[in-house]
Protein backbone atom coordinates (compact mmCIF):
# COMPACT_ATOMS: atom_id res chain seq x y z
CA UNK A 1 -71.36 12.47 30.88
CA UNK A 2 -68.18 14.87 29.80
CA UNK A 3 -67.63 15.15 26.37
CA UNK A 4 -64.24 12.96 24.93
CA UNK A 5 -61.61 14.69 24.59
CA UNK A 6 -59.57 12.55 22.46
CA UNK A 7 -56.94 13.92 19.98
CA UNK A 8 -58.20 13.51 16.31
CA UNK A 9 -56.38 11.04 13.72
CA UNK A 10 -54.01 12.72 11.74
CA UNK A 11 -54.09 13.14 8.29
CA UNK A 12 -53.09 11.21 5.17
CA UNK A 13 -51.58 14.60 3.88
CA UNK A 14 -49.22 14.92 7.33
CA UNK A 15 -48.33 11.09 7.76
CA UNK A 16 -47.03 11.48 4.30
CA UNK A 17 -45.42 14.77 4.80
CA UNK A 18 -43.43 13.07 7.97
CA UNK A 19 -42.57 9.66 6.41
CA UNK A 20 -40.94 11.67 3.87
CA UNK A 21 -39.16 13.84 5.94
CA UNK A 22 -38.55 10.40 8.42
CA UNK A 23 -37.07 9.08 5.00
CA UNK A 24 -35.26 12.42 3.72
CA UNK A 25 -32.97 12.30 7.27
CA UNK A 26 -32.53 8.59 7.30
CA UNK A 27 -31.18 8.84 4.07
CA UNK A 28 -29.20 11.94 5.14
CA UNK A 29 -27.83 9.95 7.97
CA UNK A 30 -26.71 7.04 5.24
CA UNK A 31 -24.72 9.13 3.26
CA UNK A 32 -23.71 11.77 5.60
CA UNK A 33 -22.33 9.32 8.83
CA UNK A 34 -23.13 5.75 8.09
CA UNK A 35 -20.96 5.44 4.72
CA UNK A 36 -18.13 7.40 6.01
CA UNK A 37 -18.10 5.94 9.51
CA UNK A 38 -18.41 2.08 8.43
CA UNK A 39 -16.74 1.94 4.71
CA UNK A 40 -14.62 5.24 4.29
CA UNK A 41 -17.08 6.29 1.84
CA UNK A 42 -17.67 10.17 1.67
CA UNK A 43 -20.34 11.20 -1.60
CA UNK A 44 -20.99 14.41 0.38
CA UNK A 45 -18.10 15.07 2.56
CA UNK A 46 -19.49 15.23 5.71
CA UNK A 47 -17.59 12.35 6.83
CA UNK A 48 -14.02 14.27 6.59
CA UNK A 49 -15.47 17.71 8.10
CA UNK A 50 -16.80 15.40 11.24
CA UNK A 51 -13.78 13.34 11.36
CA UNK A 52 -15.79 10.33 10.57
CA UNK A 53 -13.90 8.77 7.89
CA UNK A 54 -10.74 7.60 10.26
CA UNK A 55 -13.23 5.30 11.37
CA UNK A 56 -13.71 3.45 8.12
CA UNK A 57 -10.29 2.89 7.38
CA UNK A 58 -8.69 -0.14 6.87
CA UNK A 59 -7.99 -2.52 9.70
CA UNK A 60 -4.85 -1.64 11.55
CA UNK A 61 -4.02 -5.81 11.57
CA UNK A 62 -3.87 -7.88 8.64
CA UNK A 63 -2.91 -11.14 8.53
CA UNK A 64 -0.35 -12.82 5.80
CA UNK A 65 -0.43 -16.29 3.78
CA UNK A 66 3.38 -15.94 3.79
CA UNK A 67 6.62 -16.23 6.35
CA UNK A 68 8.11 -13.21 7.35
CA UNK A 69 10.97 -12.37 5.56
CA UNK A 70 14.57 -10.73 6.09
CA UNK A 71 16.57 -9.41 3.38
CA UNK A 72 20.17 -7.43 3.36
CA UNK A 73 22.40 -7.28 0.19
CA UNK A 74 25.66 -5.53 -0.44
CA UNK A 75 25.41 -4.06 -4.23
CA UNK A 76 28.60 -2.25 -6.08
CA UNK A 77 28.49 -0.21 -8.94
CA UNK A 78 31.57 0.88 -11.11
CA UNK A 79 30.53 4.95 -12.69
CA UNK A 80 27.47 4.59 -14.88
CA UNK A 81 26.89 0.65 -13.93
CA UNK A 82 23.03 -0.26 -13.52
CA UNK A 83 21.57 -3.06 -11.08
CA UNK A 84 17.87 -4.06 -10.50
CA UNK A 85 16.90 -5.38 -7.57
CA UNK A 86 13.72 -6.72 -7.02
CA UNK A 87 11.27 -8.70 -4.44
CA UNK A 88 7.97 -11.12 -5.44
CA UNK A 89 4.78 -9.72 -3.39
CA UNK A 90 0.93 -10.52 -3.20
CA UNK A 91 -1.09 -7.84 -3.42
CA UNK A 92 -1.16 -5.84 -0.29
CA UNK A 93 1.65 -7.67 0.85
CA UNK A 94 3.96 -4.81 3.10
CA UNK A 95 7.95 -4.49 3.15
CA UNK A 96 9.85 -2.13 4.97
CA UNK A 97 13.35 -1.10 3.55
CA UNK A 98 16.08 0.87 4.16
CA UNK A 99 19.06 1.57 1.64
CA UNK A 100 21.84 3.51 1.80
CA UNK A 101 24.61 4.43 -1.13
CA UNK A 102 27.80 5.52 -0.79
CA UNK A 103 27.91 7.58 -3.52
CA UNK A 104 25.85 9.50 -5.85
CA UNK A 105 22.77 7.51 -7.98
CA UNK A 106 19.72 7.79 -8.98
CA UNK A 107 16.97 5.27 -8.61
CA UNK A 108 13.64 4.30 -9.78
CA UNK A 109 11.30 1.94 -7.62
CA UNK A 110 8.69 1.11 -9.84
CA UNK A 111 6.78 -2.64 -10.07
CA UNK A 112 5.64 -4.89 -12.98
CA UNK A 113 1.81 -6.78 -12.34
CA UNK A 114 1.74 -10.08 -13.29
CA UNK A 115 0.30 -10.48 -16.65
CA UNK A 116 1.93 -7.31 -17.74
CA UNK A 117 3.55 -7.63 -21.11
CA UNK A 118 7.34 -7.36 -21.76
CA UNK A 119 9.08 -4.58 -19.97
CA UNK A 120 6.00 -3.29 -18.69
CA UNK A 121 6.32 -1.24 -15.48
CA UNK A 122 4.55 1.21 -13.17
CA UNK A 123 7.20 3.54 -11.35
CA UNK A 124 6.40 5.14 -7.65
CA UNK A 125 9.90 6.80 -6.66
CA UNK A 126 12.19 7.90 -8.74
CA UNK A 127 15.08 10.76 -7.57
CA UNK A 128 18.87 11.20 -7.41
CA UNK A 129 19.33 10.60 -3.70
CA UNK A 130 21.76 8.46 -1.84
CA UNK A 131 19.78 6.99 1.07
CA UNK A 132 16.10 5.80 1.32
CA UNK A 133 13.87 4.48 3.71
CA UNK A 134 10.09 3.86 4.25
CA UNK A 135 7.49 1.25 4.11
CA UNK A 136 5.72 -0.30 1.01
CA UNK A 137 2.56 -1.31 0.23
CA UNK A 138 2.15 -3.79 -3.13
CA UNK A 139 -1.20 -2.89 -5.17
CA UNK A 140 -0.94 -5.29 -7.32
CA UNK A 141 0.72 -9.20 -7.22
CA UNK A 142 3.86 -9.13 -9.16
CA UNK A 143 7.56 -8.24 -9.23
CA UNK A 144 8.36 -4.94 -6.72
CA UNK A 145 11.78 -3.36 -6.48
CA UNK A 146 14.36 -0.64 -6.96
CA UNK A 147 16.61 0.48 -10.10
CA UNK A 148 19.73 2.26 -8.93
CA UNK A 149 22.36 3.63 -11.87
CA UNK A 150 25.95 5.17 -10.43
CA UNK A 151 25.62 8.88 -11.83
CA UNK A 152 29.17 9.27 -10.26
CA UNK A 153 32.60 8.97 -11.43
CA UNK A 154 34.25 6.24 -8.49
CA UNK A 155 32.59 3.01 -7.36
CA UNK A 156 29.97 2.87 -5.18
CA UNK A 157 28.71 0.66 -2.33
CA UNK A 158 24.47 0.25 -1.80
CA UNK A 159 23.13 -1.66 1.49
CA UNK A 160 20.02 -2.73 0.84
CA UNK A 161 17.94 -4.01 3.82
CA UNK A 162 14.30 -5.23 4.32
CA UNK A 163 11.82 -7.36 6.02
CA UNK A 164 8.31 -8.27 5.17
CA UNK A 165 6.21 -10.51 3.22
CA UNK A 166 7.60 -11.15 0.47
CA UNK A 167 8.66 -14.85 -1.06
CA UNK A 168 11.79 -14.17 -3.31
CA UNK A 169 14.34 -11.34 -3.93
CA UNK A 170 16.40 -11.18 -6.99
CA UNK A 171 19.34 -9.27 -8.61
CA UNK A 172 19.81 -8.33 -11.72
CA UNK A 173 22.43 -6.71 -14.16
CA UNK A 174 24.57 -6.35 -16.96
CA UNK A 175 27.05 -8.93 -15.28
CA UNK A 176 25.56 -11.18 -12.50
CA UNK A 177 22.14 -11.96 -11.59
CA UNK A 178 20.07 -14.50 -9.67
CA UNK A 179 17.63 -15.40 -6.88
CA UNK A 180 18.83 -14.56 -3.42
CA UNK A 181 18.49 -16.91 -0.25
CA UNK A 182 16.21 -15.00 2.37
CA UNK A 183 16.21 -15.98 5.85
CA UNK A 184 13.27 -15.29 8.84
CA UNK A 185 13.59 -12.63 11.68
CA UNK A 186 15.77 -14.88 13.36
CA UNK A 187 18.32 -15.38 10.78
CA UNK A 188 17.32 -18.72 9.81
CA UNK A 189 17.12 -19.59 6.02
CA UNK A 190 13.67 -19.80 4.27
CA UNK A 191 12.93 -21.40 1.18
CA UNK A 192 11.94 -18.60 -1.81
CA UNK A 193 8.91 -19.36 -3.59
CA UNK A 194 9.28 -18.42 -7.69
């Protein structure tokens, strides 16, 4: 009878020597596709050089506990007059505005968290322009909105509009102030919750 010619066993030494290395590239793998890929996570930042972090971004639908919203108010200011005017959103609640002035101011959008003490506020824009537009995102539940001051010498008109989910708007200033009735996309009036 022929001899057997059956491979040998391998080793201890090289079964460790490839678990390891099976382990060392698995773990590689984690970190270097899997984190960035799945949960935008990048610790070595292989996931932005391979264009794998687009991937774990945030879901391009979220839903909303509350009604869509429509907004548009028509502010004046006399020359160095002040108004505040401001909207109640959840965190990660979204508005999109537009604004337009027809004069010179300067403005401040900043936002207030709930629980913040007494004129407490975090400020995200703030330049002399006369028109704005763009799309906001609330980090934090609380009290969102814009500051505008007249820096010019006549009176000024500002159009405020917007539309999102938010579930009150109110003005304020040296001499009015108050909650504002919002209505839905189609124009219809929706109840504000304080």
């Amino acid at each position: 009878m022929a001899a057997n010619n059956l491979p040998s066993a391998p080793s201890p030494f090289k079964i460790l020597v490839a678990s390891l290395l099976a382990f060392l590239t698995a773990t590689l793998l984690l970190f270097g596709a899997v984190l960035p890929a799945e949960y935008g996570v990048d610790p070595l930042g292989t996931g932005r050089l391979l264009g794998l972090l687009a991937l774990g971004q945030a879901q391009p639908i979220a839903t909303e506990d509350t009604e869509y919203r429509v907004d548009q108010a028509e502010l004046s200011l006399y020359p160095t007059e002040w108004v505040e005017y401001f909207y109640r959103l959840e965190e990660g609640s979204s508005m999109v505005f537009t604004w337009d002035a027809s004069g010179p101011v300067t403005y401040n959008f900043h936002a207030s968290p709930d629980g913040a003490p007494a004129g407490y506020a975090e400020s995200f824009d703030a330049q002399d322009l006369s028109t704005g537009h763009g799309t906001y995102i609330a980090p934090f539940s609380g009290i969102h909105g814009w500051y505008w001051e007249n820096i010019g010498t006549e009176e000024i008109a500002i159009t405020l509009t917007t539309a999102g989910f938010y579930s009150s708007a109110e003005e304020g200033r040296a001499r009015a102030a108050g909650y504002k009735d919002l209505t839905d996309i189609r124009g219809n009036p929706v109840p504000s919750i304080r």
